[in-house]
Protein backbone atom coordinates (compact mmCIF):
# COMPACT_ATOMS: atom_id res chain seq x y z
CA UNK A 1 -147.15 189.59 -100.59
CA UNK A 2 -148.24 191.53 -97.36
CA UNK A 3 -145.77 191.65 -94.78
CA UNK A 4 -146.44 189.96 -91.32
CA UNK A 5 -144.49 190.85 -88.27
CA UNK A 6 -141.65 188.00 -87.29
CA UNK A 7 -142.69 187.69 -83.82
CA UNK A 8 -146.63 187.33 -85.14
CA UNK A 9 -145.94 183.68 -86.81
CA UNK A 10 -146.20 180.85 -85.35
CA UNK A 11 -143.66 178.96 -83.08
CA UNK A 12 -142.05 175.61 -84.21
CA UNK A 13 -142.90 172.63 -82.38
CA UNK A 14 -139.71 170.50 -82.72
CA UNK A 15 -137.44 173.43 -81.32
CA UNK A 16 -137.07 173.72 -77.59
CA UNK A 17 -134.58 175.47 -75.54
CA UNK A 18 -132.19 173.36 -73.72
CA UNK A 19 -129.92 173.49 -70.80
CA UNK A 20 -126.05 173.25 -70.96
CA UNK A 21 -123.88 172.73 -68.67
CA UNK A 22 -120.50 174.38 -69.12
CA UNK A 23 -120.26 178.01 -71.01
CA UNK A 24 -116.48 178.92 -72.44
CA UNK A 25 -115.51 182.03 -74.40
CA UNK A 26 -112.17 181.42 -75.88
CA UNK A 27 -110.10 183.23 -78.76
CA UNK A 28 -110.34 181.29 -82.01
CA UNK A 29 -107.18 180.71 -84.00
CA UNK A 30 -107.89 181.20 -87.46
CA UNK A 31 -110.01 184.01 -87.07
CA UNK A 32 -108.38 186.09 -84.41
CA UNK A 33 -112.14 186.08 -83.21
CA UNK A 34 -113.71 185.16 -80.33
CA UNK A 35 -115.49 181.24 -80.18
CA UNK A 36 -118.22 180.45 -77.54
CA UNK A 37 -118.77 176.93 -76.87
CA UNK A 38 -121.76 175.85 -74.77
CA UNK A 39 -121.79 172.06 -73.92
CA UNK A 40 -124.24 169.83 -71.95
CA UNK A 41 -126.02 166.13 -71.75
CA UNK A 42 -129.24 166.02 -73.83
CA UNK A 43 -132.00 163.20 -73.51
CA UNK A 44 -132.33 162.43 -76.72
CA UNK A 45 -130.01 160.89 -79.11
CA UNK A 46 -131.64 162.80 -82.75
CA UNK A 47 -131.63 166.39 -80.68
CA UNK A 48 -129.21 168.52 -82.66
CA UNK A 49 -128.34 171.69 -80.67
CA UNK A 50 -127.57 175.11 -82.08
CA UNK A 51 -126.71 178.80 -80.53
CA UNK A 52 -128.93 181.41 -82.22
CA UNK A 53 -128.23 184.91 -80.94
CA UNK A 54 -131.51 187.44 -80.94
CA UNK A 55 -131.60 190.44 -83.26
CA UNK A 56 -131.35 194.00 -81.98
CA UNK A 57 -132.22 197.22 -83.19
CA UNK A 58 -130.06 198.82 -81.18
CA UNK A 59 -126.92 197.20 -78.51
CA UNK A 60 -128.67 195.66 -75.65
CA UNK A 61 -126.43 195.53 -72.47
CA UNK A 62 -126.23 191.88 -72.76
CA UNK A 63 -126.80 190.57 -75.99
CA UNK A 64 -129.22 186.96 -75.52
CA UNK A 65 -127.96 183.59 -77.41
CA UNK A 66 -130.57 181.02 -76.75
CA UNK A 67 -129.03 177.55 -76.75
CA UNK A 68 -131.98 175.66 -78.88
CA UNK A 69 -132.64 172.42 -79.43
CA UNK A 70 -134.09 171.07 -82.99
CA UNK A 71 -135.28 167.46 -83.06
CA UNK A 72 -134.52 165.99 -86.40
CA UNK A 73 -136.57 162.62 -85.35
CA UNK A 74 -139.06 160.66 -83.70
CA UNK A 75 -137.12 161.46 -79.72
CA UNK A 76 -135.29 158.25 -79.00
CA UNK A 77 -134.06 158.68 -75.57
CA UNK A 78 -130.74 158.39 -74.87
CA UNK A 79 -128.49 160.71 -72.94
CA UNK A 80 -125.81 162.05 -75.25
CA UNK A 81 -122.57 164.77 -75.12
CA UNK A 82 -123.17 168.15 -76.92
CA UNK A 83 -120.38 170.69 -77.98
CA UNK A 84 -122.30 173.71 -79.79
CA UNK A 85 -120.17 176.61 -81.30
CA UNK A 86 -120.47 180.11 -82.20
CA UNK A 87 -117.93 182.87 -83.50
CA UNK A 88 -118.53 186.24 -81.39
CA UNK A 89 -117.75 188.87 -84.34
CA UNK A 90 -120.91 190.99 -84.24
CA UNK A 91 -122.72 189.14 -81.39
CA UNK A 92 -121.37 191.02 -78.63
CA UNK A 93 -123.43 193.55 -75.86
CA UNK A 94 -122.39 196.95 -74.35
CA UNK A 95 -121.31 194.91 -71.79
CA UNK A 96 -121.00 191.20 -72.89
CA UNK A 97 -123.49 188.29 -73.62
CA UNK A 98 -126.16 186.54 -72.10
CA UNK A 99 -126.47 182.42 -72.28
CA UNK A 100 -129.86 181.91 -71.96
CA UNK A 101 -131.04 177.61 -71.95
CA UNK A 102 -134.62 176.02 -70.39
CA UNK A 103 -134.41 176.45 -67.14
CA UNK A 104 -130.74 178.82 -66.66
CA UNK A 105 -128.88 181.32 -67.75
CA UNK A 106 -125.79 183.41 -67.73
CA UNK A 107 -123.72 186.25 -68.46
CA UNK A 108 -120.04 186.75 -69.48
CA UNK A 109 -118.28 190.16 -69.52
CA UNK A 110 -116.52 190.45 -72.84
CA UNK A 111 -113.96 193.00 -72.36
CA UNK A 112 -113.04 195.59 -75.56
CA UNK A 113 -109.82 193.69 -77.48
């Protein structure tokens, strides 16, 4: 099997990026961890929403989590809440993290615990 560069194949055509509204970085109970949450109003009632964080060779100041949007049907419009959820343990930058949706983005300051 001859190997083929990740950022060679092609992109996916029902995955978007998305915009959000609200950005909170809170410490999670169970874990002792830290949670983001990223919430927003989509357009679409079958849009499932997900936070994937990039991969890095080496820490980046900010480390990127793209808030993406999968559709998992045909696009029936409907404007509809989304809560999307992340644990922090290994996703953190030099200096914090980077939100980054379709048309924004921003950056939170995660100080050392």
């Amino acid at each position: 099997m001859q190997s083929i560069p990740f950022d060679s194949l092609p992109c996916a055509q029902a995955c978007r990026r998305v915009d959000f509204d609200c950005v909170e970085v809170c410490e999670a109970t169970r874990s002792g961890g830290r949670l983001l949450l990223v919430s927003g109003i989509t357009q679409w009632a079958d849009l499932r929403v997900t936070l994937e964080p990039f991969t890095y060779h080496e820490m980046p100041d900010f480390w990127v989590i793209e808030v993406v949007g999968r559709l998992i049907g045909r696009g029936l419009p409907a404007l509809v809440d989304f809560c999307a959820a992340l644990p922090l343990e290994g996703i953190q930058g030099r200096q914090g993290i980077e939100i980054v949706g379709a048309t924004k983005s921003e950056r939170r300051i995660l100080n050392a615990k």
